[in-house]
C-alpha atoms as a PDB file:
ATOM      1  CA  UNK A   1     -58.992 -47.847-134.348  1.00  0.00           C
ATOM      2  CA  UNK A   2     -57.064 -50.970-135.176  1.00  0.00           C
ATOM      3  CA  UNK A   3     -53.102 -50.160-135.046  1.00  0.00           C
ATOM      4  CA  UNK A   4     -50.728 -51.724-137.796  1.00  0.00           C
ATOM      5  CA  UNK A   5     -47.094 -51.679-137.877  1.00  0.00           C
ATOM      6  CA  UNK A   6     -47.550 -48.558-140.276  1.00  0.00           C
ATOM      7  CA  UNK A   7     -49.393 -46.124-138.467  1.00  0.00           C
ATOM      8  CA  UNK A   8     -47.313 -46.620-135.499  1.00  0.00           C
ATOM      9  CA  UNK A   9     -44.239 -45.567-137.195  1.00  0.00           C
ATOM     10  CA  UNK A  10     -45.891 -42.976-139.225  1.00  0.00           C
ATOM     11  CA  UNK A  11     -46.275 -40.581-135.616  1.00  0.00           C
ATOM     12  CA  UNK A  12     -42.035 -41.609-134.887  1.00  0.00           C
ATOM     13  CA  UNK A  13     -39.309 -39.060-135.222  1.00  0.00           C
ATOM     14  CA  UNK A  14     -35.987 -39.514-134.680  1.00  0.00           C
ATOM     15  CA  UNK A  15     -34.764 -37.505-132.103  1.00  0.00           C
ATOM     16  CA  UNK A  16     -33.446 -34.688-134.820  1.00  0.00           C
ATOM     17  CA  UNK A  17     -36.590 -34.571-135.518  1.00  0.00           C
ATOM     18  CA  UNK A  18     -37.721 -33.504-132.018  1.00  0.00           C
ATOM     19  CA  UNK A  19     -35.414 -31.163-131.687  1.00  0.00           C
ATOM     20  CA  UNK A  20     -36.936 -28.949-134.903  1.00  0.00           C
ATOM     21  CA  UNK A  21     -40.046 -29.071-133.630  1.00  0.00           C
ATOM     22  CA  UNK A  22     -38.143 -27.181-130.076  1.00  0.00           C
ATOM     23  CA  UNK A  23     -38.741 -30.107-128.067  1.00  0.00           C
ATOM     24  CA  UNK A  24     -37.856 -30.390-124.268  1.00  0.00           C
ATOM     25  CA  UNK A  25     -37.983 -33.211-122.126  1.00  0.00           C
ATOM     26  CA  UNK A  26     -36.981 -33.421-118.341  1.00  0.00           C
ATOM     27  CA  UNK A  27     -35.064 -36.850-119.140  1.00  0.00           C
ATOM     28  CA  UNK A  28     -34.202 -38.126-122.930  1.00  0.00           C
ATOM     29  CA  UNK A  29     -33.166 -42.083-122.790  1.00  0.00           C
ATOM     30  CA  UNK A  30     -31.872 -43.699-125.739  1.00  0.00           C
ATOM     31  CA  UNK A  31     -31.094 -47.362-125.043  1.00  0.00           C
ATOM     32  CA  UNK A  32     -28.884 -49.466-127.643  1.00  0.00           C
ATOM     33  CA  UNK A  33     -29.439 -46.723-130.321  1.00  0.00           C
ATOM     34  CA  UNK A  34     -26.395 -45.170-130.582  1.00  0.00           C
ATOM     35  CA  UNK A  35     -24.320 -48.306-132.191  1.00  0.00           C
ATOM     36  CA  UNK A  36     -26.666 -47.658-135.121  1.00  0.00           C
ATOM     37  CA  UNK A  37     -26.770 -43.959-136.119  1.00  0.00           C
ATOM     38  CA  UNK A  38     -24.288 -42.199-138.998  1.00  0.00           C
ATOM     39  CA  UNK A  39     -23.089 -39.437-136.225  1.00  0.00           C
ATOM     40  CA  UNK A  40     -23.061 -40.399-133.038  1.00  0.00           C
ATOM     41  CA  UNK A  41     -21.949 -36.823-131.549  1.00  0.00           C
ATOM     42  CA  UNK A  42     -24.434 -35.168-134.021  1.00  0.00           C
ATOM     43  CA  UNK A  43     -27.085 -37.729-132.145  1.00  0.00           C
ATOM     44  CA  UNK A  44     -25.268 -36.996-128.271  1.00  0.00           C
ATOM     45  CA  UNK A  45     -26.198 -33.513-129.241  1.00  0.00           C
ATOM     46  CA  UNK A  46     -29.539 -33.691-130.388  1.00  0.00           C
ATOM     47  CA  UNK A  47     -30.325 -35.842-127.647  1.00  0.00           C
ATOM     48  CA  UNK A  48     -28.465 -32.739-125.320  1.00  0.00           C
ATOM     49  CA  UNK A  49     -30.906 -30.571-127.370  1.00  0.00           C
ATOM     50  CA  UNK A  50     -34.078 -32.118-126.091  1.00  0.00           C
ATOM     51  CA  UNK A  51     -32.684 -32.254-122.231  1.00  0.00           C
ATOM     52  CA  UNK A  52     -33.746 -29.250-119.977  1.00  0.00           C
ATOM     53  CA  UNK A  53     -30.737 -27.854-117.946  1.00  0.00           C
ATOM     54  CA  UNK A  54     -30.038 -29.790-114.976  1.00  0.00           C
ATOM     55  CA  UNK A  55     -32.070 -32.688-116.998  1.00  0.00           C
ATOM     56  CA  UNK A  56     -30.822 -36.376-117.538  1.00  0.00           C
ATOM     57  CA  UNK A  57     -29.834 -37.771-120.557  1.00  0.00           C
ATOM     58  CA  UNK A  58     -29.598 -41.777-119.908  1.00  0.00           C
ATOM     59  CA  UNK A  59     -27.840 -44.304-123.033  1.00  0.00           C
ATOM     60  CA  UNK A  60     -26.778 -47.630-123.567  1.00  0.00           C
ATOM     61  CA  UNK A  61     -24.912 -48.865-125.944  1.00  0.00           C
ATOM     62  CA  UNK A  62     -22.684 -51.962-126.462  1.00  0.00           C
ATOM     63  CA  UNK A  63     -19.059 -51.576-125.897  1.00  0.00           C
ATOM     64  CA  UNK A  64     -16.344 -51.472-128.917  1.00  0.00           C
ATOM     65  CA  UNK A  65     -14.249 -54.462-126.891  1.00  0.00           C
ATOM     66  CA  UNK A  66     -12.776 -58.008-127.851  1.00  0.00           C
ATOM     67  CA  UNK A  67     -15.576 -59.436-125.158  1.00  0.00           C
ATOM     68  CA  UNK A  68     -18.341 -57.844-126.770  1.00  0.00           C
ATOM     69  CA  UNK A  69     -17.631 -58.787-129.919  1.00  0.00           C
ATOM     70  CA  UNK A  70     -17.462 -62.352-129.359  1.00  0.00           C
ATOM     71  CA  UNK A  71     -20.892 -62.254-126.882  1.00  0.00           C
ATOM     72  CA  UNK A  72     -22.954 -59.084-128.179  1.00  0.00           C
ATOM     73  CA  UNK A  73     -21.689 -60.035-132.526  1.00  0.00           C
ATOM     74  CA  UNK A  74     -20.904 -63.328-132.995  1.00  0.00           C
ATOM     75  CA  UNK A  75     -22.620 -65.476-129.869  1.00  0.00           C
ATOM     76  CA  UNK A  76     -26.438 -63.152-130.123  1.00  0.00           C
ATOM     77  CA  UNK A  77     -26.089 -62.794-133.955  1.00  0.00           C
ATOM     78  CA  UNK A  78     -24.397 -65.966-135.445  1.00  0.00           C
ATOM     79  CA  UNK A  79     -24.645 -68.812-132.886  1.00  0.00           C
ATOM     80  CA  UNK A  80     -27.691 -67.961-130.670  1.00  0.00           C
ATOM     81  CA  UNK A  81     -29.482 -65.626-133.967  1.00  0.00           C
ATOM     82  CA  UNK A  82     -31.502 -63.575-131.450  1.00  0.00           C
ATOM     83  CA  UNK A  83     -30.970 -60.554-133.437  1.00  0.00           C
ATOM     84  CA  UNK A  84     -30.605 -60.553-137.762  1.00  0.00           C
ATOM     85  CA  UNK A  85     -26.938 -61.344-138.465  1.00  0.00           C
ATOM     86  CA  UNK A  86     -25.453 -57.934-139.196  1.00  0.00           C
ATOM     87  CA  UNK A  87     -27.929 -55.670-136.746  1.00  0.00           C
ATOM     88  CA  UNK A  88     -24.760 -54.667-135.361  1.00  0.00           C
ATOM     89  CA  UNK A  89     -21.331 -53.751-137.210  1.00  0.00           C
ATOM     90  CA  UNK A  90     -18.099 -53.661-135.115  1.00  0.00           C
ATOM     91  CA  UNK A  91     -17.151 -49.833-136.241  1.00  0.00           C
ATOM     92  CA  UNK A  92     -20.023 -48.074-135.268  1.00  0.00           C
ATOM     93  CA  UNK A  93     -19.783 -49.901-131.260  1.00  0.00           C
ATOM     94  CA  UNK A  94     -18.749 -46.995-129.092  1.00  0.00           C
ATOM     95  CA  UNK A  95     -16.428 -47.049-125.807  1.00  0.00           C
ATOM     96  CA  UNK A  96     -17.178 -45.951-122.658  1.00  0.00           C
ATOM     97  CA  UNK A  97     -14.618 -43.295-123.274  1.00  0.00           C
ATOM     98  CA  UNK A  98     -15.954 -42.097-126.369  1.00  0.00           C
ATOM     99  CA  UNK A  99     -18.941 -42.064-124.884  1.00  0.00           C
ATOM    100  CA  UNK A 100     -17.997 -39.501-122.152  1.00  0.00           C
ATOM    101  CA  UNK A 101     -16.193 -37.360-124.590  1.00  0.00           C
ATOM    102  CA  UNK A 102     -19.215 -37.033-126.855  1.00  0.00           C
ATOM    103  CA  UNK A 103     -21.774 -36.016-124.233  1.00  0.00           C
ATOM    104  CA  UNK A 104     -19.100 -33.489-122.562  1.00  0.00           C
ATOM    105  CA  UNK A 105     -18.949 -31.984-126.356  1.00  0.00           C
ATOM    106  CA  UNK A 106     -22.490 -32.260-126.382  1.00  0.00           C
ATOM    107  CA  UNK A 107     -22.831 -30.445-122.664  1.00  0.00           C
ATOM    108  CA  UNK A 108     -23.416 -33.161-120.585  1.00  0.00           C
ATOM    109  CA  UNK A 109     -21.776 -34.413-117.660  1.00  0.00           C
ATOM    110  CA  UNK A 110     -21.805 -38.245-117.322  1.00  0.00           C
ATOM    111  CA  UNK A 111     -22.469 -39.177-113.920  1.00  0.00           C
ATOM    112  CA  UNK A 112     -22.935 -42.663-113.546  1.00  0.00           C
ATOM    113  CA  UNK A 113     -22.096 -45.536-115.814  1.00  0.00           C
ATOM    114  CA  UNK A 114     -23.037 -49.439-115.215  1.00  0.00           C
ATOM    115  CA  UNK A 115     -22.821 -52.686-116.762  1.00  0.00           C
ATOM    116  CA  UNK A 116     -25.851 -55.061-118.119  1.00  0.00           C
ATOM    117  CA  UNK A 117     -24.866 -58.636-117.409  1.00  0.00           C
ATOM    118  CA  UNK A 118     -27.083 -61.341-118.419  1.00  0.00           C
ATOM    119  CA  UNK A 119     -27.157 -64.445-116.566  1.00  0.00           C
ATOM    120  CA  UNK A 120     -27.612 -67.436-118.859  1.00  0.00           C
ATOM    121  CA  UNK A 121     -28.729 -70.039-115.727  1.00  0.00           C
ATOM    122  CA  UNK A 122     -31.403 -67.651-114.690  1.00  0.00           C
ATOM    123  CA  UNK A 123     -32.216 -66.068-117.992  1.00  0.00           C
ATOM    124  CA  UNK A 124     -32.242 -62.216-116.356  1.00  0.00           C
ATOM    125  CA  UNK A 125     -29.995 -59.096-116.986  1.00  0.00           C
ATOM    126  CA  UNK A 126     -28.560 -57.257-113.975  1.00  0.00           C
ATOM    127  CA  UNK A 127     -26.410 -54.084-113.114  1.00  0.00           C
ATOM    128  CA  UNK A 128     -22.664 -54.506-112.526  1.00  0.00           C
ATOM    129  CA  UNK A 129     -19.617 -52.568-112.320  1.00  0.00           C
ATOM    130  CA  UNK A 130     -18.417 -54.663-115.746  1.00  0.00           C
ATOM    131  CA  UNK A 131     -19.079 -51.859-118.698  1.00  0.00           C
ATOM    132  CA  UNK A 132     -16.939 -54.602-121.164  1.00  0.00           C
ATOM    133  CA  UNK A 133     -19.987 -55.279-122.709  1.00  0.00           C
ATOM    134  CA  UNK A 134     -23.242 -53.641-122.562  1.00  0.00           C
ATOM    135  CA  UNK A 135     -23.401 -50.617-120.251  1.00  0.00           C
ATOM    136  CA  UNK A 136     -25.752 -47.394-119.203  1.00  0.00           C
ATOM    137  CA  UNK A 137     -24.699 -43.887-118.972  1.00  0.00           C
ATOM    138  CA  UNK A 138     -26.349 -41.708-116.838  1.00  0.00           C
ATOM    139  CA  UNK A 139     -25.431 -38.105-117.244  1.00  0.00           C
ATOM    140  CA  UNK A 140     -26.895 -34.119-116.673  1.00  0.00           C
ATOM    141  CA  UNK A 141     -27.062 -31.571-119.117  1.00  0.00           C
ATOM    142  CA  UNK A 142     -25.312 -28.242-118.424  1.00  0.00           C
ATOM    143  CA  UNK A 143     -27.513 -25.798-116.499  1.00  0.00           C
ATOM    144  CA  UNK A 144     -28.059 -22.427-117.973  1.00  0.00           C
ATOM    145  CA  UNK A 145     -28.058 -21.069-113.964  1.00  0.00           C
ATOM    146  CA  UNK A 146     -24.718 -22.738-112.984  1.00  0.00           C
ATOM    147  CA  UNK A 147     -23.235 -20.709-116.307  1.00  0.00           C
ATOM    148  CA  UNK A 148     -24.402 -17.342-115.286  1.00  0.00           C
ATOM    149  CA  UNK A 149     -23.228 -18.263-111.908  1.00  0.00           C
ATOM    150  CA  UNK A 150     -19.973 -18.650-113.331  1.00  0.00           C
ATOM    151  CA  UNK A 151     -19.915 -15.887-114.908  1.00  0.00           C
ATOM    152  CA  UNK A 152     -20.951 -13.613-112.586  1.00  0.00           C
ATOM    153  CA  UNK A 153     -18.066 -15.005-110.164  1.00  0.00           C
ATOM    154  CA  UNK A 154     -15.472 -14.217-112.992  1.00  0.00           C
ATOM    155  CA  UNK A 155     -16.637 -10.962-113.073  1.00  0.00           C
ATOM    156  CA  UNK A 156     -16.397 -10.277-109.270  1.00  0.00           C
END
């Protein structure tokens, strides 16, 4: 069978999708996808939908800052054109903070978060403790056991 651009996106769903069709996955990761959807705590919680309790949900996303503007909008986009001018639109970037605050409303505890820095001289990306600009969230859905468990205690 020959694959074309079609039939490859014909078997996609978006991840609301997946989640009507009862979908569960041990880890969900959705990497710069979230700077691009209409709702991104409707998304945080279909993505929380998919997770298994005690799973991991894993995103990355570009940061809503001054820093990222000028390297992730106007230096990729406008000066260096690695990406269509306009794939990304300032609004729709999403803090760390938001970030956090989503996936807690969504039942997930972030436990991690990290930087991607790119390194023009050597041409790679690494981890860093600077989240000004691109970063990773690393976070664990809710158990269902750990919620029993609490309420059992209450009731004691």
């Amino acid at each position: 069978m020959t694959v074309t651009r079609r039939n490859l996106y014909e078997n996609c769903l978006y991840a609301e999708g997946l989640v009507k069709e009862k979908r569960l996955f041990d880890a969900v990761i959705s990497l710069e996808v979230i700077e691009h959807v209409a709702n991104p705590l409707e998304f945080c919680e279909s993505l929380s939908a998919l997770t298994i309790p005690n799973g991991a949900t894993v995103i990355s996303t570009i940061n809503r800052s001054m820093r990222a503007y000028a390297t992730a909008i106007v230096a990729t986009e406008y000066i260096l054109r690695w990406l269509p001018r306009g794939t990304h639109e300032w609004s729709k970037l999403v803090t760390p903070e938001e970030l956090v605050l989503m996936l807690q409303k969504a039942s997930v505890s972030v436990e991690e978060m990290a930087g991607f820095v790119y390194n023009p001289l050597s041409g790679e990306w690494s981890l860093s403790d600077d989240i000004s600009v691109n970063y990773i969230a690393f976070g664990v859905k809710k158990g269902e056991a750990s919620s029993t468990n609490d309420r059992e205690a209450n009731l004691s």
